[in-house]
C-alpha atoms as a PDB file:
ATOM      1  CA  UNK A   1     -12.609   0.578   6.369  1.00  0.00           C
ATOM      2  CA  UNK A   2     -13.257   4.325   5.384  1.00  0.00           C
ATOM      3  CA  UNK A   3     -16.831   5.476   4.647  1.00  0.00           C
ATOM      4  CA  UNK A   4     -15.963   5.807   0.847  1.00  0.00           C
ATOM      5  CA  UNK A   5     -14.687   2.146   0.749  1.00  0.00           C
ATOM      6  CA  UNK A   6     -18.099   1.219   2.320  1.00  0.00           C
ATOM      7  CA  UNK A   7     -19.886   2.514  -0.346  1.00  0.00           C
ATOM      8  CA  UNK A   8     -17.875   0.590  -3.384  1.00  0.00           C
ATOM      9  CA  UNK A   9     -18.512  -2.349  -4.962  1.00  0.00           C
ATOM     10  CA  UNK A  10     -16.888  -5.137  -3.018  1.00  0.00           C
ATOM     11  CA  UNK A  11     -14.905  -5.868  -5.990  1.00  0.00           C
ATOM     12  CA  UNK A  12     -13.305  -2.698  -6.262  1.00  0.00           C
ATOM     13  CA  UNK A  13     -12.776  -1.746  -2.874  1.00  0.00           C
ATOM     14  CA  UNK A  14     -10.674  -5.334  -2.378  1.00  0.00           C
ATOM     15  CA  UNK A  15      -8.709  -3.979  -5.593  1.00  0.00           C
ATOM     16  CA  UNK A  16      -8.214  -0.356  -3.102  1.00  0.00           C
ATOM     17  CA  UNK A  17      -6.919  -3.139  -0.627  1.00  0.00           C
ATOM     18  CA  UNK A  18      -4.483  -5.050  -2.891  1.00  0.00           C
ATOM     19  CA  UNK A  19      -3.001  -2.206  -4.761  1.00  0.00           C
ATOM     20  CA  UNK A  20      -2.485  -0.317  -0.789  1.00  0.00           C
ATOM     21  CA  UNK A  21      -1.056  -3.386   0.462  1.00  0.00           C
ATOM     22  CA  UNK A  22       1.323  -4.140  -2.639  1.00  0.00           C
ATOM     23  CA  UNK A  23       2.569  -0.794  -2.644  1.00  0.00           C
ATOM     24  CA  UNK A  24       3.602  -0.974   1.235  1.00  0.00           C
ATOM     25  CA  UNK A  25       4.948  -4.664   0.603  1.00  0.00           C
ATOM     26  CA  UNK A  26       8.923  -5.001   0.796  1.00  0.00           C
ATOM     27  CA  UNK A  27      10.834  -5.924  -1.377  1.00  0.00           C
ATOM     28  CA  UNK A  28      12.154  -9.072   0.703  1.00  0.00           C
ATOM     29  CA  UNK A  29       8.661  -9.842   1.181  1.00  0.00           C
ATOM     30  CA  UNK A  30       7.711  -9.622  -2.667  1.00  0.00           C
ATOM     31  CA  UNK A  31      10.716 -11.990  -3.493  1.00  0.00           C
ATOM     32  CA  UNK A  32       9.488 -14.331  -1.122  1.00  0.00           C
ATOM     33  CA  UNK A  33       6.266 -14.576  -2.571  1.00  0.00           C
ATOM     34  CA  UNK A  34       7.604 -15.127  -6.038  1.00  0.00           C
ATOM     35  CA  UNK A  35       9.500 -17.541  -5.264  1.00  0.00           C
ATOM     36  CA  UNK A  36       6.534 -19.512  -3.144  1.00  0.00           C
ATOM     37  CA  UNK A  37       4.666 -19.559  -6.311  1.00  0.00           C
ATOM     38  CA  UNK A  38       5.114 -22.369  -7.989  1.00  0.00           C
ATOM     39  CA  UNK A  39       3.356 -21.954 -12.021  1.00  0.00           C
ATOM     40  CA  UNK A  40       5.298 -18.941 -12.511  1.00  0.00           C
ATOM     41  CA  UNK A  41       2.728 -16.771 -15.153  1.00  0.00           C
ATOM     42  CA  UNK A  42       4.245 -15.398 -18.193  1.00  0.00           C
ATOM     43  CA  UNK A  43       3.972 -11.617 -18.336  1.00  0.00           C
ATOM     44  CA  UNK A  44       4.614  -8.739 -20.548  1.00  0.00           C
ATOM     45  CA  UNK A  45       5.459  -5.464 -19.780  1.00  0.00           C
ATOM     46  CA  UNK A  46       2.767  -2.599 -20.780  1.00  0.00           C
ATOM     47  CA  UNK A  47       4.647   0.014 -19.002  1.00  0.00           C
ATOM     48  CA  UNK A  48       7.634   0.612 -17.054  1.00  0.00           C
ATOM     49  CA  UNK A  49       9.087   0.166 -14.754  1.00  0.00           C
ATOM     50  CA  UNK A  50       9.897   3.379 -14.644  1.00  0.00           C
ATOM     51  CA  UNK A  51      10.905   6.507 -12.040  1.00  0.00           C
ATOM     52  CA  UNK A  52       9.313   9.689 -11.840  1.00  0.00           C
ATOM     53  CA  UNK A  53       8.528  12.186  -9.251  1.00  0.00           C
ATOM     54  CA  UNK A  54       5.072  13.167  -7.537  1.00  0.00           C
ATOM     55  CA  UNK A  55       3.964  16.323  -6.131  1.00  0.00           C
ATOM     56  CA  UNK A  56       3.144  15.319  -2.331  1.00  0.00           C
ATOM     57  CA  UNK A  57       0.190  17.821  -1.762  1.00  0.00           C
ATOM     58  CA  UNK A  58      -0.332  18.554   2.315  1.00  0.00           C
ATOM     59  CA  UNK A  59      -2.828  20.742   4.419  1.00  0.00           C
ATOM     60  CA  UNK A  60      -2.406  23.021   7.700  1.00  0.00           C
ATOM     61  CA  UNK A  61      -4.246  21.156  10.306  1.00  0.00           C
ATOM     62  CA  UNK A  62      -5.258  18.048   8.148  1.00  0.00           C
ATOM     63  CA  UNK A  63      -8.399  20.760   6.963  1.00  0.00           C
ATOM     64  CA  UNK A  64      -6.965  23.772   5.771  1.00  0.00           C
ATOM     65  CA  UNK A  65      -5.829  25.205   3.056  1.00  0.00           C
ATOM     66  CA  UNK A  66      -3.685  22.655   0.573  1.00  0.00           C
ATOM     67  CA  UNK A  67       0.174  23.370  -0.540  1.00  0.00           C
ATOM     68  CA  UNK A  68       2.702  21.242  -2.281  1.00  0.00           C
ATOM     69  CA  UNK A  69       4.835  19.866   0.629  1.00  0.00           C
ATOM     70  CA  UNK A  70       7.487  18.433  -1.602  1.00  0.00           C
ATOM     71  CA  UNK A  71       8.488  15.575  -4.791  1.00  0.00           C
ATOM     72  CA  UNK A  72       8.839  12.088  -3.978  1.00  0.00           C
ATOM     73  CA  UNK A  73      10.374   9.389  -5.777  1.00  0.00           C
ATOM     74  CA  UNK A  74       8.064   6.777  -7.208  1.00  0.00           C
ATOM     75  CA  UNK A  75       8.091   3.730  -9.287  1.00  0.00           C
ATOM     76  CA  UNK A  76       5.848   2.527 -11.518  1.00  0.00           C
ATOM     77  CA  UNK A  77       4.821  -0.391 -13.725  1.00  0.00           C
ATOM     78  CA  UNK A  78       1.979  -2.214 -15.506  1.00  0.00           C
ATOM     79  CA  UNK A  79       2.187  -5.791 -16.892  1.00  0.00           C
ATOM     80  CA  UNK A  80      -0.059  -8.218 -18.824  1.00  0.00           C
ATOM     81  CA  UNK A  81      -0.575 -11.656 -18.216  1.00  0.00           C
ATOM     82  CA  UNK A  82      -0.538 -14.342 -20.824  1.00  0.00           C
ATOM     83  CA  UNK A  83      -4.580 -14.433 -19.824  1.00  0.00           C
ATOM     84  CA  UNK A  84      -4.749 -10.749 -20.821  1.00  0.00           C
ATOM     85  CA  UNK A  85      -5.452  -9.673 -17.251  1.00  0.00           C
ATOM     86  CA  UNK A  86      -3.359  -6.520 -16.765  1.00  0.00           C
ATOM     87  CA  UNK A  87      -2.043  -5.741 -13.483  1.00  0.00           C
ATOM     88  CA  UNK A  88      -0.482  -2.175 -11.832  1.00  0.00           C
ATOM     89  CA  UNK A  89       1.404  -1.319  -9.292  1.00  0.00           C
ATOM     90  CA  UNK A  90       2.995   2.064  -7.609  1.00  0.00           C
ATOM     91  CA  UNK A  91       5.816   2.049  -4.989  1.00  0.00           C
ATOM     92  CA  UNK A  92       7.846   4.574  -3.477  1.00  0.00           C
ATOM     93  CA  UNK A  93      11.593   4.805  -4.130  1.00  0.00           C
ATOM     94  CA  UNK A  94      13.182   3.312  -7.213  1.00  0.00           C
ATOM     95  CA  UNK A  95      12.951  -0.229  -7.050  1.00  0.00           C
ATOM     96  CA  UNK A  96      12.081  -1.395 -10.150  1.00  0.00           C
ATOM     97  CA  UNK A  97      11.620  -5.183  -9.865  1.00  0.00           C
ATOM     98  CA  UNK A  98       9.426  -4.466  -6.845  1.00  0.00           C
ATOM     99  CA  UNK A  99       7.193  -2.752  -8.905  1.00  0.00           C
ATOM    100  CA  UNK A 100       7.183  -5.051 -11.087  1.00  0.00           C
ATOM    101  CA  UNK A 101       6.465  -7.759  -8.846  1.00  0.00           C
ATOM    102  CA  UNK A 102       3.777  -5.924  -6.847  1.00  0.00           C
ATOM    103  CA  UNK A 103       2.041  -5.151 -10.722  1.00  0.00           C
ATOM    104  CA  UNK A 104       2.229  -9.062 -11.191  1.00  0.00           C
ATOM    105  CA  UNK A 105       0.641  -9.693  -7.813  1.00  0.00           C
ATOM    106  CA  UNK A 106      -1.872  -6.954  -8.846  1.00  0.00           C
ATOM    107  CA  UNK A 107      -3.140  -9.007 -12.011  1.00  0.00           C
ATOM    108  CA  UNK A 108      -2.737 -12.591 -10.402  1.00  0.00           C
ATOM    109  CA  UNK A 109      -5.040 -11.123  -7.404  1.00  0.00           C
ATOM    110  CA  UNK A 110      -7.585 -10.279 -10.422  1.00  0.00           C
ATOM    111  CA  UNK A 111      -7.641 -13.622 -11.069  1.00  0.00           C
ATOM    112  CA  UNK A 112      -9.747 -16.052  -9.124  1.00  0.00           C
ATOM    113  CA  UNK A 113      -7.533 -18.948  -9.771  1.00  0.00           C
ATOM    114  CA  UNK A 114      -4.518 -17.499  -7.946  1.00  0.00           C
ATOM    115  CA  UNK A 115      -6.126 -14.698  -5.946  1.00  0.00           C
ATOM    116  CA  UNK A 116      -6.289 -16.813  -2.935  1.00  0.00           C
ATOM    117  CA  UNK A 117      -2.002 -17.615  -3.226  1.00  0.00           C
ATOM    118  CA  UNK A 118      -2.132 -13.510  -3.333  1.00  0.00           C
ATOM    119  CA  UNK A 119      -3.763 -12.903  -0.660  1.00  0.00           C
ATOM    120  CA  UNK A 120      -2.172 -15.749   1.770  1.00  0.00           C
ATOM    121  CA  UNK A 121       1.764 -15.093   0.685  1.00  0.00           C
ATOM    122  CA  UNK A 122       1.646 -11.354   0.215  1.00  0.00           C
ATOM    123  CA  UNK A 123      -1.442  -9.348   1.123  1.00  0.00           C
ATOM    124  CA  UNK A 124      -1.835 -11.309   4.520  1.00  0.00           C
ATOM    125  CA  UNK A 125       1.611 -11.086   5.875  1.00  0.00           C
ATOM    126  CA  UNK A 126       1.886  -7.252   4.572  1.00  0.00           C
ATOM    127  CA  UNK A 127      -1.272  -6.468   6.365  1.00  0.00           C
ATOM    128  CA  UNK A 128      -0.162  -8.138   9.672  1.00  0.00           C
ATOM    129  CA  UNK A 129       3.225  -5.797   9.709  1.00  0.00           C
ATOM    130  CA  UNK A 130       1.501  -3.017   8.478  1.00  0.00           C
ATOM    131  CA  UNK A 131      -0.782  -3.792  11.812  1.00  0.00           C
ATOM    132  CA  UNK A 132       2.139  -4.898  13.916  1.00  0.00           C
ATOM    133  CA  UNK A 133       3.955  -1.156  13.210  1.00  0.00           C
ATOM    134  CA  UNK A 134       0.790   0.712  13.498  1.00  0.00           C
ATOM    135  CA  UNK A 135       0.234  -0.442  17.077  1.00  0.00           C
ATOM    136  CA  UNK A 136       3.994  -0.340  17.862  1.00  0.00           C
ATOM    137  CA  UNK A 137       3.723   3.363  17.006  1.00  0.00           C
ATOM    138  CA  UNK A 138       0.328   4.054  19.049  1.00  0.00           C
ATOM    139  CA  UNK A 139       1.918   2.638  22.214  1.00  0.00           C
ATOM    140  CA  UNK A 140       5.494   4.804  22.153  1.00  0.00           C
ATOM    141  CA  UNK A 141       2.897   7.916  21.062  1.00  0.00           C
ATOM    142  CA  UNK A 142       0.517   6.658  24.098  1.00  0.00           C
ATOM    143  CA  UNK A 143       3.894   5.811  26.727  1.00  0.00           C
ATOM    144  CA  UNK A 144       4.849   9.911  26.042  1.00  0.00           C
ATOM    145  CA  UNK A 145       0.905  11.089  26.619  1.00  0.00           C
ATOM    146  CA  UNK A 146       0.844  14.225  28.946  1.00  0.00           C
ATOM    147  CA  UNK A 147      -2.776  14.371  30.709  1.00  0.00           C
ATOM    148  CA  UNK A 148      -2.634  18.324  31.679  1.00  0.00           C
ATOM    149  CA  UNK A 149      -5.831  19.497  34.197  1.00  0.00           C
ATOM    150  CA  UNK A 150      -6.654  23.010  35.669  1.00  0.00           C
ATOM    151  CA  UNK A 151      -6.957  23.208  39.249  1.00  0.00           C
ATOM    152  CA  UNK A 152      -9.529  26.186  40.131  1.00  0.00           C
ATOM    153  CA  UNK A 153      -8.634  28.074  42.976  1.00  0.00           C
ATOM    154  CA  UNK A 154     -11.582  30.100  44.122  1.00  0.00           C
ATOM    155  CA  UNK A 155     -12.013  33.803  43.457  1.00  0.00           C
ATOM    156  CA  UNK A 156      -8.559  35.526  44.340  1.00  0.00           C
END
């Protein structure tokens, strides 16, 4: 957990959690969790889904000086529960019904009679992949490590 996520409400920093897990979900894995759930909520669409393009803002060195790296392609949507609780979501790429889906996990995780069903059938299982890559990726980085030493040789 970052230091700014230390400092939020617990609340609102589980809401940070959801909406970053939801928006690395699959699409498979949003499906499956639909389906899983079995008093399907009636929603209404706010907003979206709909495509659009982002500015993806980098900078030298991770410190320096920022510049606009390139677009990328993002889908968006917001949705309303019959309860009133409104959910949102943000993916990339153009998949519109995972947007949607993630937005509909986003409101039922609000919610504290289904927030556990979120957070064993989708946030749980997203997390441990998310995980699972992460440390696939640190051990091929750490297999190709280099250690490089100087040798001193005296005064020649």
């Amino acid at each position: 957990m970052s230091v700014a996520e230390q400092t939020l409400p617990t609340e609102q920093a589980g809401r940070r959690r959801c909406a970053s897990l939801l928006a690395r979900a699959t699409a498979d894995e949003l499906h499956a969790a639909w389906d899983a759930l079995k008093d399907k909520p009636e929603t209404k669409p706010v907003r979206g889904p709909e495509t659009g393009l982002v500015m993806v803002r980098g900078r030298i060195g991770g410190g320096g000086s920022p510049f606009n790296l390139g677009e990328a392609t993002v889908t968006r949507a917001t949705v309303a529960l019959a309860s009133g609780t409104v959910g949102h979501a943000q993916a990339l790429g153009t998949d519109k019904q995972k947007a949607k889906l993630a937005a509909i996990f986003d409101a039922l995780w609000q919610e504290d009679a289904t927030r556990d069903h979120v957070e064993n059938t989708v946030l749980a299982l997203v997390e441990h992949r998310v995980e699972a890559e992460n440390r696939a990726k640190a051990e091929e980085t750490a297999a190709t490590r280099v250690d490089f030493f100087t040798m001193v040789r005296g005064d020649d």
